[in-house]
C-alpha atoms as a PDB file:
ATOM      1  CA  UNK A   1     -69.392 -41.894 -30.186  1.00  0.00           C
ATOM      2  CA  UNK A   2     -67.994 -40.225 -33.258  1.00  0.00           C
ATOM      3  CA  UNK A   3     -67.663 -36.383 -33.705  1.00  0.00           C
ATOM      4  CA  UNK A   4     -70.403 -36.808 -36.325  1.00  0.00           C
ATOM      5  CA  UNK A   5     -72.898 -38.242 -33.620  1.00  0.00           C
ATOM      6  CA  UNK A   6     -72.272 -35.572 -31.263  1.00  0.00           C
ATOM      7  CA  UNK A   7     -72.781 -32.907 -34.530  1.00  0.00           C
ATOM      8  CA  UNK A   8     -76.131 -34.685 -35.097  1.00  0.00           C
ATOM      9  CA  UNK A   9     -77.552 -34.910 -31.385  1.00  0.00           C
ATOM     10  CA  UNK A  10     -76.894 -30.787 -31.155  1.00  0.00           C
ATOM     11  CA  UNK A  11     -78.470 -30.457 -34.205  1.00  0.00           C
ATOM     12  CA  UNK A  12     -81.093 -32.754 -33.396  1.00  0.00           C
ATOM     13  CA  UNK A  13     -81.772 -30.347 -29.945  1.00  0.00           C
ATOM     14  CA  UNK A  14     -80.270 -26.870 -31.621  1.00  0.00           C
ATOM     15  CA  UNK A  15     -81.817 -26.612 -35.407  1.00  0.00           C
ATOM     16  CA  UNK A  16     -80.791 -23.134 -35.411  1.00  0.00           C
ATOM     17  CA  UNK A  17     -77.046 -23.482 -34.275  1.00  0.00           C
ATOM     18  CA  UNK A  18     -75.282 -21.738 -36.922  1.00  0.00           C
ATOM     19  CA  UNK A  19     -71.859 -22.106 -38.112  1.00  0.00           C
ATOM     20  CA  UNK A  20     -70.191 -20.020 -34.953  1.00  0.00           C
ATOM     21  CA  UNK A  21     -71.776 -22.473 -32.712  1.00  0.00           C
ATOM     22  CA  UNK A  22     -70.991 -25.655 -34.862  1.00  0.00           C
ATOM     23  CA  UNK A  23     -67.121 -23.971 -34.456  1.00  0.00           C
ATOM     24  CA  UNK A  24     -67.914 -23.383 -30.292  1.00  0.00           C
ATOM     25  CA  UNK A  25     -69.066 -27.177 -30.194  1.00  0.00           C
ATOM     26  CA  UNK A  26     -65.662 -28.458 -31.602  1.00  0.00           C
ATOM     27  CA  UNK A  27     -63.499 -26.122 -29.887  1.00  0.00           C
ATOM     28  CA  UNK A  28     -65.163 -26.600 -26.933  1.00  0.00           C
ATOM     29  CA  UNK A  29     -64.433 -30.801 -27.265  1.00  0.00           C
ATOM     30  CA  UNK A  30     -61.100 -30.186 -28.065  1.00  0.00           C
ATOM     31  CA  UNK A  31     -59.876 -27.565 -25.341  1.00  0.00           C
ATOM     32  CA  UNK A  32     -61.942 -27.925 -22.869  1.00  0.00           C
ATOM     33  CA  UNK A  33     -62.745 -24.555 -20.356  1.00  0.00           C
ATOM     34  CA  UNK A  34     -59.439 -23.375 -20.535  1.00  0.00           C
ATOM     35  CA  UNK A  35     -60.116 -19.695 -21.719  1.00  0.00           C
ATOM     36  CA  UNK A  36     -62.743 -18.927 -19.350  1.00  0.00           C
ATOM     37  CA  UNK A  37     -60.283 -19.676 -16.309  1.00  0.00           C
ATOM     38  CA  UNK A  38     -58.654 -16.077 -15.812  1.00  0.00           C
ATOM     39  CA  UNK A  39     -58.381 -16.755 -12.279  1.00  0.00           C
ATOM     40  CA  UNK A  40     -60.261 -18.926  -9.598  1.00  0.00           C
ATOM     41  CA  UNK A  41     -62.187 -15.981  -8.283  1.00  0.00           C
ATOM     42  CA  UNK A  42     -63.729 -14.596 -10.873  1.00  0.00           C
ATOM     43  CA  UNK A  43     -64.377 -18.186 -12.318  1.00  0.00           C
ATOM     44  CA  UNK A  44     -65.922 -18.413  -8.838  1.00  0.00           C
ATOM     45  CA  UNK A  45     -67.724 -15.061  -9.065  1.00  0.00           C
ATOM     46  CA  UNK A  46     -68.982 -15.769 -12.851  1.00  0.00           C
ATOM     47  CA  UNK A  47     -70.635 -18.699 -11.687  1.00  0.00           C
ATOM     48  CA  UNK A  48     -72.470 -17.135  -9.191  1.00  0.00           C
ATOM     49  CA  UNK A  49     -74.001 -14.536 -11.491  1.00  0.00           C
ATOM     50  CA  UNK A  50     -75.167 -17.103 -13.892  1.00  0.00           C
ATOM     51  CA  UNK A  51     -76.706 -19.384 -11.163  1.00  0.00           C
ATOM     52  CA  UNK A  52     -78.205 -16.231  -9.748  1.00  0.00           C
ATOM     53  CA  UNK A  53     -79.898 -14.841 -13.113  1.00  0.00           C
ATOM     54  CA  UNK A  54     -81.111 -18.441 -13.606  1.00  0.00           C
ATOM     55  CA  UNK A  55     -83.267 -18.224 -10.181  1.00  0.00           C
ATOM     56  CA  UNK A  56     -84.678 -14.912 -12.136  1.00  0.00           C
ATOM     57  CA  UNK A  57     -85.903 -16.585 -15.369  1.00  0.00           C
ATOM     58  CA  UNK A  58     -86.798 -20.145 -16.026  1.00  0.00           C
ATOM     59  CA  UNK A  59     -85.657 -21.640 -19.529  1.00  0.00           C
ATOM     60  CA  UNK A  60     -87.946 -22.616 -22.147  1.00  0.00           C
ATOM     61  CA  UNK A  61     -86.466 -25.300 -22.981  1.00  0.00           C
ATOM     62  CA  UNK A  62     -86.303 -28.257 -20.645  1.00  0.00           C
ATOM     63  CA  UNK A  63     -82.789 -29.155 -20.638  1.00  0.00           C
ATOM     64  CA  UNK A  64     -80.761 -31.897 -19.979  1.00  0.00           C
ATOM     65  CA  UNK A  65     -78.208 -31.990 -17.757  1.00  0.00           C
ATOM     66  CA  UNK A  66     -75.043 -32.999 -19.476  1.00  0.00           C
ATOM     67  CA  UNK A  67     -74.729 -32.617 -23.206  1.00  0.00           C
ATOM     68  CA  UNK A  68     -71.897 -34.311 -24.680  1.00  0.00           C
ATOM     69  CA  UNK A  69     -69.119 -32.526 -26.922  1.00  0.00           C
ATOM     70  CA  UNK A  70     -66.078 -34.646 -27.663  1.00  0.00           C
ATOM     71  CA  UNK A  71     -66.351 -37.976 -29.554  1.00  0.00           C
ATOM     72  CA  UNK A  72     -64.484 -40.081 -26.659  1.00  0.00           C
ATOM     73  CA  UNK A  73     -67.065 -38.633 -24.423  1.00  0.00           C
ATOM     74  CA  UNK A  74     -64.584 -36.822 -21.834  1.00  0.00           C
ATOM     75  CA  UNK A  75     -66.117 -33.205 -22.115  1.00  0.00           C
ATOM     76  CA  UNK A  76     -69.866 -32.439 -21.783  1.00  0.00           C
ATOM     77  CA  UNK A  77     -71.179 -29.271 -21.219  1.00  0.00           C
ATOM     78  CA  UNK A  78     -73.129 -29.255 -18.031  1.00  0.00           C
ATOM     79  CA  UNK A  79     -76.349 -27.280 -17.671  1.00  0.00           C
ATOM     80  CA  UNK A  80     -76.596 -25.281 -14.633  1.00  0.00           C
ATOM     81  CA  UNK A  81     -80.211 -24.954 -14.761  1.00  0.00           C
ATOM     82  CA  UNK A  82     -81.043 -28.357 -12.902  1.00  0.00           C
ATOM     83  CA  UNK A  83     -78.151 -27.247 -10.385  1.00  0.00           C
ATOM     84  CA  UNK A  84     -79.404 -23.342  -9.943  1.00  0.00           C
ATOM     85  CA  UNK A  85     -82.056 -24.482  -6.739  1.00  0.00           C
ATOM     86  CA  UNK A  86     -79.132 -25.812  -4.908  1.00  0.00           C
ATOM     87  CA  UNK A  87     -77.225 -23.608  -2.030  1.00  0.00           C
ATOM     88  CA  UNK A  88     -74.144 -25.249  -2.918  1.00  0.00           C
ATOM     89  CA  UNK A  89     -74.107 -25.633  -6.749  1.00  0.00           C
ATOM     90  CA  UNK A  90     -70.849 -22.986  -6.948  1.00  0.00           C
ATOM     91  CA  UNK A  91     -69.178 -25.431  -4.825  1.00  0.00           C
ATOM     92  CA  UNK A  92     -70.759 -28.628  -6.753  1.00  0.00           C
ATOM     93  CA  UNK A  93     -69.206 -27.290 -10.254  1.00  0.00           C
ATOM     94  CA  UNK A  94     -66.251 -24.865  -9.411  1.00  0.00           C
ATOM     95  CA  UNK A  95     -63.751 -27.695  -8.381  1.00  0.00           C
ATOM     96  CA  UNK A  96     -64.724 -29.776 -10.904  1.00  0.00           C
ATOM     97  CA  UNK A  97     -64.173 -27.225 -14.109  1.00  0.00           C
ATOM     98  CA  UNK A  98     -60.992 -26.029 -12.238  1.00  0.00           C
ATOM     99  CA  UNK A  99     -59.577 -29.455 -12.614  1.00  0.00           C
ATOM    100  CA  UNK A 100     -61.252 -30.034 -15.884  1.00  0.00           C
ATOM    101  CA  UNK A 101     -59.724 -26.485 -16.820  1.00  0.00           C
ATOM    102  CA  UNK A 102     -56.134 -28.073 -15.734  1.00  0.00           C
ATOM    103  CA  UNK A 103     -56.042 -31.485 -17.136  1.00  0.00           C
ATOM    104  CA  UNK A 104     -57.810 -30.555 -20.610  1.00  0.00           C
ATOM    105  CA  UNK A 105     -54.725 -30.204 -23.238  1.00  0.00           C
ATOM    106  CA  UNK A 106     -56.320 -29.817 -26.607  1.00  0.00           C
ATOM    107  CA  UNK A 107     -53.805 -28.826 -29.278  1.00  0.00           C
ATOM    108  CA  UNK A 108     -54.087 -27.811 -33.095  1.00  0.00           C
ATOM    109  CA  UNK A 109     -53.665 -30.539 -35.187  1.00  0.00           C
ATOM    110  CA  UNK A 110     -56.750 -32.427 -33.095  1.00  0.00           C
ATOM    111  CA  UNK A 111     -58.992 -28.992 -33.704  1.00  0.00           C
ATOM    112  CA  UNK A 112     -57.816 -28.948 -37.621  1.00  0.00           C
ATOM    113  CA  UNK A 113     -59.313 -32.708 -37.548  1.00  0.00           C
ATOM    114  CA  UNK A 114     -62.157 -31.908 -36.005  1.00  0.00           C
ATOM    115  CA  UNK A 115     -62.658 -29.053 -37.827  1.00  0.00           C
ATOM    116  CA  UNK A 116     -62.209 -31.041 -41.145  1.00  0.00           C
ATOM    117  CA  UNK A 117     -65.073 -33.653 -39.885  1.00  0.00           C
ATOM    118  CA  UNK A 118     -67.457 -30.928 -38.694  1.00  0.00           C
ATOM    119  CA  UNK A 119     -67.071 -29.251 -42.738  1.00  0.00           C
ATOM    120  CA  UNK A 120     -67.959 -32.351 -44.053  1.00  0.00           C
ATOM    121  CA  UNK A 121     -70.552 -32.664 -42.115  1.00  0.00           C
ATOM    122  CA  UNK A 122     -71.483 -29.580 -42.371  1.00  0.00           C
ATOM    123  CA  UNK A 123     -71.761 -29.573 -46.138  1.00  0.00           C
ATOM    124  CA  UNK A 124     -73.816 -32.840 -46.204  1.00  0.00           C
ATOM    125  CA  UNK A 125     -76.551 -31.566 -43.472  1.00  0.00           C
ATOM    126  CA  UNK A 126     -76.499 -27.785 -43.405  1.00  0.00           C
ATOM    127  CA  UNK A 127     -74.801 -26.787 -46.922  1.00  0.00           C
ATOM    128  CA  UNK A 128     -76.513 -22.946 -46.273  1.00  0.00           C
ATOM    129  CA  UNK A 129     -73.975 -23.070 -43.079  1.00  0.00           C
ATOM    130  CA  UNK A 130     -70.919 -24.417 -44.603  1.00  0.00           C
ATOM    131  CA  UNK A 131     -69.623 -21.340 -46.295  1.00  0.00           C
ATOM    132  CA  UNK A 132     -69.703 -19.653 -42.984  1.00  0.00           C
ATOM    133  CA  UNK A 133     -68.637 -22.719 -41.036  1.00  0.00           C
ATOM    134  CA  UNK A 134     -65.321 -22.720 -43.912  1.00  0.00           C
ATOM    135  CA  UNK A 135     -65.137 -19.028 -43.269  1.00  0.00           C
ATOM    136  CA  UNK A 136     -64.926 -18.605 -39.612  1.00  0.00           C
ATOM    137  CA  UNK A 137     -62.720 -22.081 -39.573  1.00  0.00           C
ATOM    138  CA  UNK A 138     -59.876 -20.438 -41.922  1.00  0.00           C
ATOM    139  CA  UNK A 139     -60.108 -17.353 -40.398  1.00  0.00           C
ATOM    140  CA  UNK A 140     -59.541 -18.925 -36.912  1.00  0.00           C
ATOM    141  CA  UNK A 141     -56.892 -21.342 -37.956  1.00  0.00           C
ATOM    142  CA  UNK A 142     -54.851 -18.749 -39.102  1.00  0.00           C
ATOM    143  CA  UNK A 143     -55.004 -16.307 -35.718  1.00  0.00           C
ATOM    144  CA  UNK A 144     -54.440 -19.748 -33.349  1.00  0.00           C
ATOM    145  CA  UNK A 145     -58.145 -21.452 -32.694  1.00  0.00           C
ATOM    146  CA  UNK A 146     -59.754 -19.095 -30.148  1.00  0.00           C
ATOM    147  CA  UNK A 147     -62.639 -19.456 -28.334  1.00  0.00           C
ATOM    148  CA  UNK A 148     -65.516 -17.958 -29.833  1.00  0.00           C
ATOM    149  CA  UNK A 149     -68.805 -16.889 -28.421  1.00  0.00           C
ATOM    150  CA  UNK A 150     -72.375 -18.659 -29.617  1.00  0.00           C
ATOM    151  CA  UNK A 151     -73.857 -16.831 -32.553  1.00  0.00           C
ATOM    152  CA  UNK A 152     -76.665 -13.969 -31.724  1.00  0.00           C
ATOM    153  CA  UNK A 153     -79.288 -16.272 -33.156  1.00  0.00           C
ATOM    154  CA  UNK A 154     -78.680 -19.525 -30.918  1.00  0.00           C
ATOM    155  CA  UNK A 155     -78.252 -17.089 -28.081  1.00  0.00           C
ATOM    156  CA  UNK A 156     -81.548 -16.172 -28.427  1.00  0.00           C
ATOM    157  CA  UNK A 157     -83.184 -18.827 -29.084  1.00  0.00           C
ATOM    158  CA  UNK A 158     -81.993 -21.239 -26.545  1.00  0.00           C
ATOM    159  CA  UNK A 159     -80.633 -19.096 -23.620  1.00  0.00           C
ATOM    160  CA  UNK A 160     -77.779 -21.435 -22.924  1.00  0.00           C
ATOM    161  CA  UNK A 161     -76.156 -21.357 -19.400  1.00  0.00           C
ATOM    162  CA  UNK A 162     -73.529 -24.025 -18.651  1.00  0.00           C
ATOM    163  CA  UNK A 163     -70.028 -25.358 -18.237  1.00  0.00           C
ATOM    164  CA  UNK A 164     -67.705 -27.129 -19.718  1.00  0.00           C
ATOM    165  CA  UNK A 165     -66.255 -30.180 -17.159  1.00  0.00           C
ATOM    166  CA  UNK A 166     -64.973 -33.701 -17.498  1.00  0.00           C
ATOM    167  CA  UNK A 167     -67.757 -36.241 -17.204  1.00  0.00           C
ATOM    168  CA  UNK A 168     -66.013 -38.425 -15.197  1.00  0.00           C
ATOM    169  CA  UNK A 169     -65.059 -35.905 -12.796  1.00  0.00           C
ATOM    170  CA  UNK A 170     -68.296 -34.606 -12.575  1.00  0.00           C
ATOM    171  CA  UNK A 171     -69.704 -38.108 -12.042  1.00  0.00           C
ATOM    172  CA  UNK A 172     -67.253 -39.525  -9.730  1.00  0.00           C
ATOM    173  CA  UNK A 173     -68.059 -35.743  -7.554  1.00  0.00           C
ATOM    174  CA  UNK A 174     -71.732 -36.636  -7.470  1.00  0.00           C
ATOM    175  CA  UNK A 175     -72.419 -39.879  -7.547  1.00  0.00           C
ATOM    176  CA  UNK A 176     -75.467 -40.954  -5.526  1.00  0.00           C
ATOM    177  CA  UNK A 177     -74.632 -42.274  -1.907  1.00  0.00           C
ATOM    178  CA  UNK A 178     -74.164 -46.074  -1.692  1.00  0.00           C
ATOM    179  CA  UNK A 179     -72.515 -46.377  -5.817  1.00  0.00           C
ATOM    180  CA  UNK A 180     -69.588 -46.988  -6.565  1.00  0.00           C
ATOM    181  CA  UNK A 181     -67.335 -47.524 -10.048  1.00  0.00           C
END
């Protein structure tokens, strides 16, 4: 899968994702979970809170439960909302975006190349975004590529509660009983 494809599948699913969330995608593809990892327990205690405010509301949207964010398909961001009925979902994801957290090394020459494809991109399908997109991509080059948070507007209108892990991790955890590979 190409960076492009994964652009065009959250547009595809997000039409309203605007150009802090375009920036959120790629970051997210390129370093992984690392910022949210303080420390184990309130990673742990985080969690819990989200999977406890999703019991209280039920999404709009039906959602799936792994989107993908990295064009060699090693990231996804996985939804909590199919997990949130289970008693042991906090132990079903923590491990798994602790290790994802550990292994993930993204660096900044791979985010300035993704960040290059996503403005082309960018320009060709949402050229009322791109200024903003080549705004907040300058202005975050320059202070070191930090995470940034999804834009008041997607936040809205899609609710989003997830994670980022690695997919095989995540698989290999919970595959069915009797699979293998």
């Amino acid at each position: 899968m190409r960076l492009l494809s994964v652009l065009e599948w959250h547009f595809g699913r997000y039409p309203l994702l605007q150009a802090a969330d375009i920036y959120k995608l790629v970051h997210q593809g390129v370093f992984g979970p690392g910022h949210i990892i303080a420390d184990v327990d309130q990673a742990r205690r985080a969690l819990e809170e989200e999977l406890a405010g999703l019991r209280r509301r039920r999404c709009l949207l039906a959602v799936e439960s792994e989107e993908p964010l990295d064009p060699d398909g090693r990231l996804v961001r996985l939804n909590l909302e199919p997990l949130e009925s289970l008693p042991d979902a906090v132990d079903r994801v923590l491990p798994v975006l602790l290790a994802t957290a550990a292994e993930t090394r993204g660096g900044p020459e791979l985010m300035a190349a993704r960040v290059a494809e996503a403005l082309d991109w960018c320009r060709d399908r949402l050229p009322d975004r791109f200024e903003a997109l080549a705004r907040l991509a300058s202005e975050s080059e320059e202070v070191g590529w930090p995470a940034r948070h999804h834009s008041s507007v997607y936040a809205a209108a899609y609710r989003p509660v997830y994670r980022v892990v690695s997919a095989r991790r995540w698989r290999q955890a919970h595959r069915p009983c009797g699979t293998s590979g």
